[in-house]
C-alpha atoms as a PDB file:
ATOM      1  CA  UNK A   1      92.940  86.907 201.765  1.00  0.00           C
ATOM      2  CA  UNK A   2      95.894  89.401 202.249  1.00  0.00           C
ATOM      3  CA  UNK A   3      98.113  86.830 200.418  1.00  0.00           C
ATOM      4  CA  UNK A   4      96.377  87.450 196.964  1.00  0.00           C
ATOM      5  CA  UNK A   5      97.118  91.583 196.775  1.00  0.00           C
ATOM      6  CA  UNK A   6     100.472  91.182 198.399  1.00  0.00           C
ATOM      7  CA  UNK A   7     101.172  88.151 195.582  1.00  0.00           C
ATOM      8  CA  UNK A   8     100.082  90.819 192.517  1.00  0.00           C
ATOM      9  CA  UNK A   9     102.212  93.608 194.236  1.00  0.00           C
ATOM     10  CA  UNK A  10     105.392  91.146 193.986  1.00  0.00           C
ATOM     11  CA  UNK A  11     104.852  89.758 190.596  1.00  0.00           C
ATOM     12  CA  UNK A  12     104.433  93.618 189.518  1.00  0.00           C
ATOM     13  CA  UNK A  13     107.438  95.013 191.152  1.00  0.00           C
ATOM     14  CA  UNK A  14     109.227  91.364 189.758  1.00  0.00           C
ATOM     15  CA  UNK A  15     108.107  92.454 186.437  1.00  0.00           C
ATOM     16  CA  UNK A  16     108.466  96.590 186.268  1.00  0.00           C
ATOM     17  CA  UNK A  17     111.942  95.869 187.558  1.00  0.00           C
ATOM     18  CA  UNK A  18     113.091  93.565 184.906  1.00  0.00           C
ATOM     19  CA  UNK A  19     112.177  96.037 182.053  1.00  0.00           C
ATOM     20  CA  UNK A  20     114.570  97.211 179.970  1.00  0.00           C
ATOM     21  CA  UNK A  21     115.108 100.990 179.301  1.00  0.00           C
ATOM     22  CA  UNK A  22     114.775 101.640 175.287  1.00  0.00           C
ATOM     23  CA  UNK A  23     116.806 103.922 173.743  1.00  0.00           C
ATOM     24  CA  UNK A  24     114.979 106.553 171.531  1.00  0.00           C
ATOM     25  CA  UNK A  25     115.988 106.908 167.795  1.00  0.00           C
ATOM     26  CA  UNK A  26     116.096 110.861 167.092  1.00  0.00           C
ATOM     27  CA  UNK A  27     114.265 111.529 164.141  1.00  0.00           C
ATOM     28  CA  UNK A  28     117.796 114.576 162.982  1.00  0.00           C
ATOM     29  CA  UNK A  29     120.224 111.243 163.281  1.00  0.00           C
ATOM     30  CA  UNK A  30     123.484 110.890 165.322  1.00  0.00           C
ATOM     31  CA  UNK A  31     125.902 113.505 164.489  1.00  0.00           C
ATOM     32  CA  UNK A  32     129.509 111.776 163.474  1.00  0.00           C
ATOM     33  CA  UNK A  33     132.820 113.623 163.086  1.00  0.00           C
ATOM     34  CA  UNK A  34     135.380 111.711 161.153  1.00  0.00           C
ATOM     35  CA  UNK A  35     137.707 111.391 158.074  1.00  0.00           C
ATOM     36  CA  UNK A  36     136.392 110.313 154.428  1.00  0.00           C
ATOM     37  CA  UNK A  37     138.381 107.345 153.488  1.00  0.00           C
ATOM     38  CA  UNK A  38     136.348 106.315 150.107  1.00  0.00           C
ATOM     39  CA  UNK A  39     133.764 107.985 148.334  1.00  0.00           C
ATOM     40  CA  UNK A  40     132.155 106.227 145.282  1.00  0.00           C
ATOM     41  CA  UNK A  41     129.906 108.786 143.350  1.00  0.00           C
ATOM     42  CA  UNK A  42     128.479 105.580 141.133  1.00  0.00           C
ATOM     43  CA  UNK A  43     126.657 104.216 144.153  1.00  0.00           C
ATOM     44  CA  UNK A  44     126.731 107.199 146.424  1.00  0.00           C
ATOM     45  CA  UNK A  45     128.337 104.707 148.922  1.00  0.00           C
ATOM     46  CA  UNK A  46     130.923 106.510 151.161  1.00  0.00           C
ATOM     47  CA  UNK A  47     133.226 105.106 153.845  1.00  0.00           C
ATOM     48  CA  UNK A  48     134.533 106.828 156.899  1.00  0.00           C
ATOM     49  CA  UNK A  49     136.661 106.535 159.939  1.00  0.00           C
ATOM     50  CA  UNK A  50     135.122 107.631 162.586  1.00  0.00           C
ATOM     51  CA  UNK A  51     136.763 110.071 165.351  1.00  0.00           C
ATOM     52  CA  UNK A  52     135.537 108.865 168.060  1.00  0.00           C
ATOM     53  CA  UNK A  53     135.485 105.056 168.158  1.00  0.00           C
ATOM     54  CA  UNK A  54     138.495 104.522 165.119  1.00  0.00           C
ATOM     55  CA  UNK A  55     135.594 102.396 163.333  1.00  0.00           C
ATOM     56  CA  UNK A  56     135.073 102.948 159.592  1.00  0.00           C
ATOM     57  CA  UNK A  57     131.388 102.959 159.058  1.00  0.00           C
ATOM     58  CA  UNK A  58     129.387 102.834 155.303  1.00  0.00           C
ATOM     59  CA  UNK A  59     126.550 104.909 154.248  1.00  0.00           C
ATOM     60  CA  UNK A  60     124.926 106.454 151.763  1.00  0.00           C
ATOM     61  CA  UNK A  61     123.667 109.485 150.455  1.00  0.00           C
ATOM     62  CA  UNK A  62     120.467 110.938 148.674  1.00  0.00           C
ATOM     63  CA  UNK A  63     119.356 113.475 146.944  1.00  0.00           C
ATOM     64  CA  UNK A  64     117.348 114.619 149.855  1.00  0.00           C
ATOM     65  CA  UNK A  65     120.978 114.977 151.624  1.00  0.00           C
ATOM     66  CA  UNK A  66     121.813 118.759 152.448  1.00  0.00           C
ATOM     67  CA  UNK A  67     125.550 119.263 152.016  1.00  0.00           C
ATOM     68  CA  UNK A  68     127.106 122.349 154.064  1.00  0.00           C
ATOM     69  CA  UNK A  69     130.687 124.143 153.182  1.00  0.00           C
ATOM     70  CA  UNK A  70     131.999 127.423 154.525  1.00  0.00           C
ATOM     71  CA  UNK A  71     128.186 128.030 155.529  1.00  0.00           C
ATOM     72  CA  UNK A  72     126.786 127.775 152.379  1.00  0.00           C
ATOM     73  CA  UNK A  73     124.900 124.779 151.104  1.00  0.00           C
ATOM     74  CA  UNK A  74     126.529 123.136 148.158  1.00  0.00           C
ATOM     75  CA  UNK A  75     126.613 119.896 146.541  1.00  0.00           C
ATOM     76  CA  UNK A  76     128.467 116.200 147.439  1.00  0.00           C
ATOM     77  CA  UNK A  77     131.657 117.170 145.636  1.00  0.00           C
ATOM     78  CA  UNK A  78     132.862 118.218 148.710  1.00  0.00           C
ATOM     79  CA  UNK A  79     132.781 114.393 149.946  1.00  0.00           C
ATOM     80  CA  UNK A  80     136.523 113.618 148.860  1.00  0.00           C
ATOM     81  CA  UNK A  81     139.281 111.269 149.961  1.00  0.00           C
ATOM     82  CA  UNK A  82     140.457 112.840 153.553  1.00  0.00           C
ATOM     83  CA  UNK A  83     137.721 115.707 154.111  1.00  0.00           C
ATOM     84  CA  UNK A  84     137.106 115.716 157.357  1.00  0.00           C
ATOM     85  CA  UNK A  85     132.967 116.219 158.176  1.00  0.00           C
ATOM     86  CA  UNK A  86     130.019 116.005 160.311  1.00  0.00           C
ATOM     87  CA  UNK A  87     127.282 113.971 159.245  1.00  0.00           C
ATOM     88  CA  UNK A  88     123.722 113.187 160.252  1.00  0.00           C
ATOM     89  CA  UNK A  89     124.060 109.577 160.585  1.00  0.00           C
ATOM     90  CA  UNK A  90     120.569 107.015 160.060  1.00  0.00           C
ATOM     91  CA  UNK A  91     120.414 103.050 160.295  1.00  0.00           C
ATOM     92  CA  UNK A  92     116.802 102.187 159.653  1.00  0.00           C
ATOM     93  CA  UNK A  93     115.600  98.642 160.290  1.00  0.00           C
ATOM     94  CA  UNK A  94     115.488  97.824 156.846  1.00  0.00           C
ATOM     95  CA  UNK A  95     117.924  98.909 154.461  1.00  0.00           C
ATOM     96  CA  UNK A  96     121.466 100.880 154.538  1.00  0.00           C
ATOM     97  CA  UNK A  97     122.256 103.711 156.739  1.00  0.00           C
ATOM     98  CA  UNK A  98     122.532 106.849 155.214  1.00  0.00           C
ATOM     99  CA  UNK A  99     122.849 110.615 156.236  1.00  0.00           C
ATOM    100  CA  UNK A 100     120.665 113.704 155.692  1.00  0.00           C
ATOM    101  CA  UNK A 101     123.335 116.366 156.475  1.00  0.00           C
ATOM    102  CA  UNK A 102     127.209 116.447 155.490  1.00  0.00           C
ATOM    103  CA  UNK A 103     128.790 119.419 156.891  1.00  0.00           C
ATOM    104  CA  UNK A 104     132.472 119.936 155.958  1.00  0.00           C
ATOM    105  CA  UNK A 105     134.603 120.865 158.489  1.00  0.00           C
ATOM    106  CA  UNK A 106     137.711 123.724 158.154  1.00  0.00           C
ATOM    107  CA  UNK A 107     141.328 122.722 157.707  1.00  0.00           C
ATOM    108  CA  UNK A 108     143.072 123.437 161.010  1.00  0.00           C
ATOM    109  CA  UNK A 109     146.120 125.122 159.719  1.00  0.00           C
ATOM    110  CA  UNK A 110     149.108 125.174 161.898  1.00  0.00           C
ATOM    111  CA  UNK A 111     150.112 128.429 163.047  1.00  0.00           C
ATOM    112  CA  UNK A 112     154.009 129.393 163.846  1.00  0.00           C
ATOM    113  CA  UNK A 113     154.669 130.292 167.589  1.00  0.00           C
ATOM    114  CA  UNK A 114     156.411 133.665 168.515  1.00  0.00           C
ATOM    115  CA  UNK A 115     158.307 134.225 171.527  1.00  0.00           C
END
Protein backbone atom coordinates (compact mmCIF):
# COMPACT_ATOMS: atom_id res chain seq x y z
CA UNK A 1 0.00 0.00 0.00
CA UNK A 2 3.03 2.42 0.36
CA UNK A 3 3.48 2.12 -3.46
CA UNK A 4 0.22 4.14 -4.24
CA UNK A 5 1.28 7.62 -2.13
CA UNK A 6 4.88 7.27 -3.12
CA UNK A 7 3.47 6.78 -7.04
CA UNK A 8 1.24 10.32 -6.62
CA UNK A 9 4.32 12.02 -4.93
CA UNK A 10 6.45 11.14 -8.24
CA UNK A 11 3.93 11.91 -10.84
CA UNK A 12 3.52 15.38 -8.84
CA UNK A 13 7.08 16.31 -8.52
CA UNK A 14 7.27 14.81 -12.54
CA UNK A 15 4.65 17.28 -13.25
CA UNK A 16 5.42 20.64 -10.93
CA UNK A 17 8.89 20.27 -12.38
CA UNK A 18 8.04 20.37 -15.98
CA UNK A 19 6.04 23.68 -15.65
CA UNK A 20 7.00 26.44 -17.35
CA UNK A 21 7.58 29.87 -15.65
CA UNK A 22 5.17 32.62 -17.44
CA UNK A 23 6.28 35.82 -17.95
CA UNK A 24 3.91 38.63 -16.68
CA UNK A 25 2.71 41.36 -19.17
CA UNK A 26 2.95 44.82 -17.16
CA UNK A 27 -0.11 46.57 -17.56
CA UNK A 28 2.56 50.53 -18.11
CA UNK A 29 4.26 48.45 -21.26
CA UNK A 30 8.02 47.87 -21.92
CA UNK A 31 9.89 51.01 -22.00
CA UNK A 32 12.05 51.24 -25.51
CA UNK A 33 14.80 53.78 -26.25
CA UNK A 34 15.56 54.13 -29.89
CA UNK A 35 15.71 56.31 -33.09
CA UNK A 36 12.45 57.26 -35.26
CA UNK A 37 13.15 56.07 -38.68
CA UNK A 38 9.46 56.71 -40.30
CA UNK A 39 6.59 58.33 -38.99
CA UNK A 40 3.33 58.33 -41.08
CA UNK A 41 0.76 60.81 -39.48
CA UNK A 42 -2.08 59.27 -42.08
CA UNK A 43 -2.08 55.97 -40.23
CA UNK A 44 -0.34 56.95 -37.05
CA UNK A 45 2.02 54.01 -37.96
CA UNK A 46 5.63 54.78 -36.81
CA UNK A 47 8.82 52.76 -37.27
CA UNK A 48 11.83 52.65 -35.05
CA UNK A 49 15.23 51.22 -34.51
CA UNK A 50 15.59 50.10 -31.48
CA UNK A 51 18.80 50.79 -29.14
CA UNK A 52 19.14 47.96 -27.68
CA UNK A 53 18.63 44.97 -29.99
CA UNK A 54 19.34 47.15 -33.64
CA UNK A 55 15.67 45.78 -34.57
CA UNK A 56 13.24 48.25 -36.17
CA UNK A 57 9.92 47.58 -34.61
CA UNK A 58 6.18 49.13 -35.89
CA UNK A 59 3.55 50.58 -33.78
CA UNK A 60 1.05 52.77 -33.45
CA UNK A 61 -0.30 55.52 -31.68
CA UNK A 62 -3.71 56.81 -30.20
CA UNK A 63 -5.24 59.47 -29.07
CA UNK A 64 -5.11 58.10 -25.61
CA UNK A 65 -1.10 58.32 -26.18
CA UNK A 66 0.56 60.96 -23.74
CA UNK A 67 3.45 62.61 -25.57
CA UNK A 68 6.29 64.19 -23.21
CA UNK A 69 8.97 67.04 -24.42
CA UNK A 70 11.24 69.13 -22.23
CA UNK A 71 8.76 67.98 -19.32
CA UNK A 72 5.83 69.25 -20.64
CA UNK A 73 3.16 67.19 -22.32
CA UNK A 74 2.63 68.09 -25.91
CA UNK A 75 1.36 66.57 -28.95
CA UNK A 76 2.87 63.72 -31.68
CA UNK A 77 4.62 66.37 -33.75
CA UNK A 78 7.46 65.70 -31.88
CA UNK A 79 7.56 62.03 -33.51
CA UNK A 80 9.91 63.08 -36.54
CA UNK A 81 12.46 61.38 -38.76
CA UNK A 82 15.64 60.80 -36.25
CA UNK A 83 14.10 61.93 -32.73
CA UNK A 84 15.41 59.88 -30.49
CA UNK A 85 12.54 58.67 -27.60
CA UNK A 86 11.28 56.47 -24.98
CA UNK A 87 8.17 54.80 -25.50
CA UNK A 88 5.71 52.65 -23.60
CA UNK A 89 5.67 49.78 -25.84
CA UNK A 90 2.17 47.19 -25.99
CA UNK A 91 1.63 43.97 -28.27
CA UNK A 92 -1.80 42.71 -27.36
CA UNK A 93 -2.92 39.30 -28.60
CA UNK A 94 -5.04 40.66 -31.09
CA UNK A 95 -4.22 43.54 -33.06
CA UNK A 96 -1.01 45.95 -33.56
CA UNK A 97 1.25 47.05 -30.89
CA UNK A 98 1.06 50.42 -29.95
CA UNK A 99 2.40 52.79 -27.14
CA UNK A 100 0.73 54.89 -24.42
CA UNK A 101 3.72 57.19 -23.64
CA UNK A 102 6.36 58.87 -26.13
CA UNK A 103 8.84 60.75 -24.23
CA UNK A 104 11.41 62.68 -26.32
CA UNK A 105 14.69 62.49 -25.32
CA UNK A 106 17.44 65.71 -25.30
CA UNK A 107 20.02 66.18 -28.02
CA UNK A 108 23.38 65.26 -26.50
CA UNK A 109 25.39 68.13 -27.75
CA UNK A 110 29.06 67.70 -27.94
CA UNK A 111 30.97 69.79 -25.73
CA UNK A 112 34.74 71.11 -26.62
CA UNK A 113 37.49 69.79 -24.18
CA UNK A 114 39.89 72.30 -22.40
CA UNK A 115 43.20 71.48 -21.22
Amino acid sequence: MKTKPLLIALLLTFFVSIAVPASALTPRGRLITGTIQKVDAQTHEVEMLREDKGTVITFTWSKRTSFVANAQMTDAAILKQGAHVVVSHHVPFFGKPFVTRATLLPTTKPTAKTK
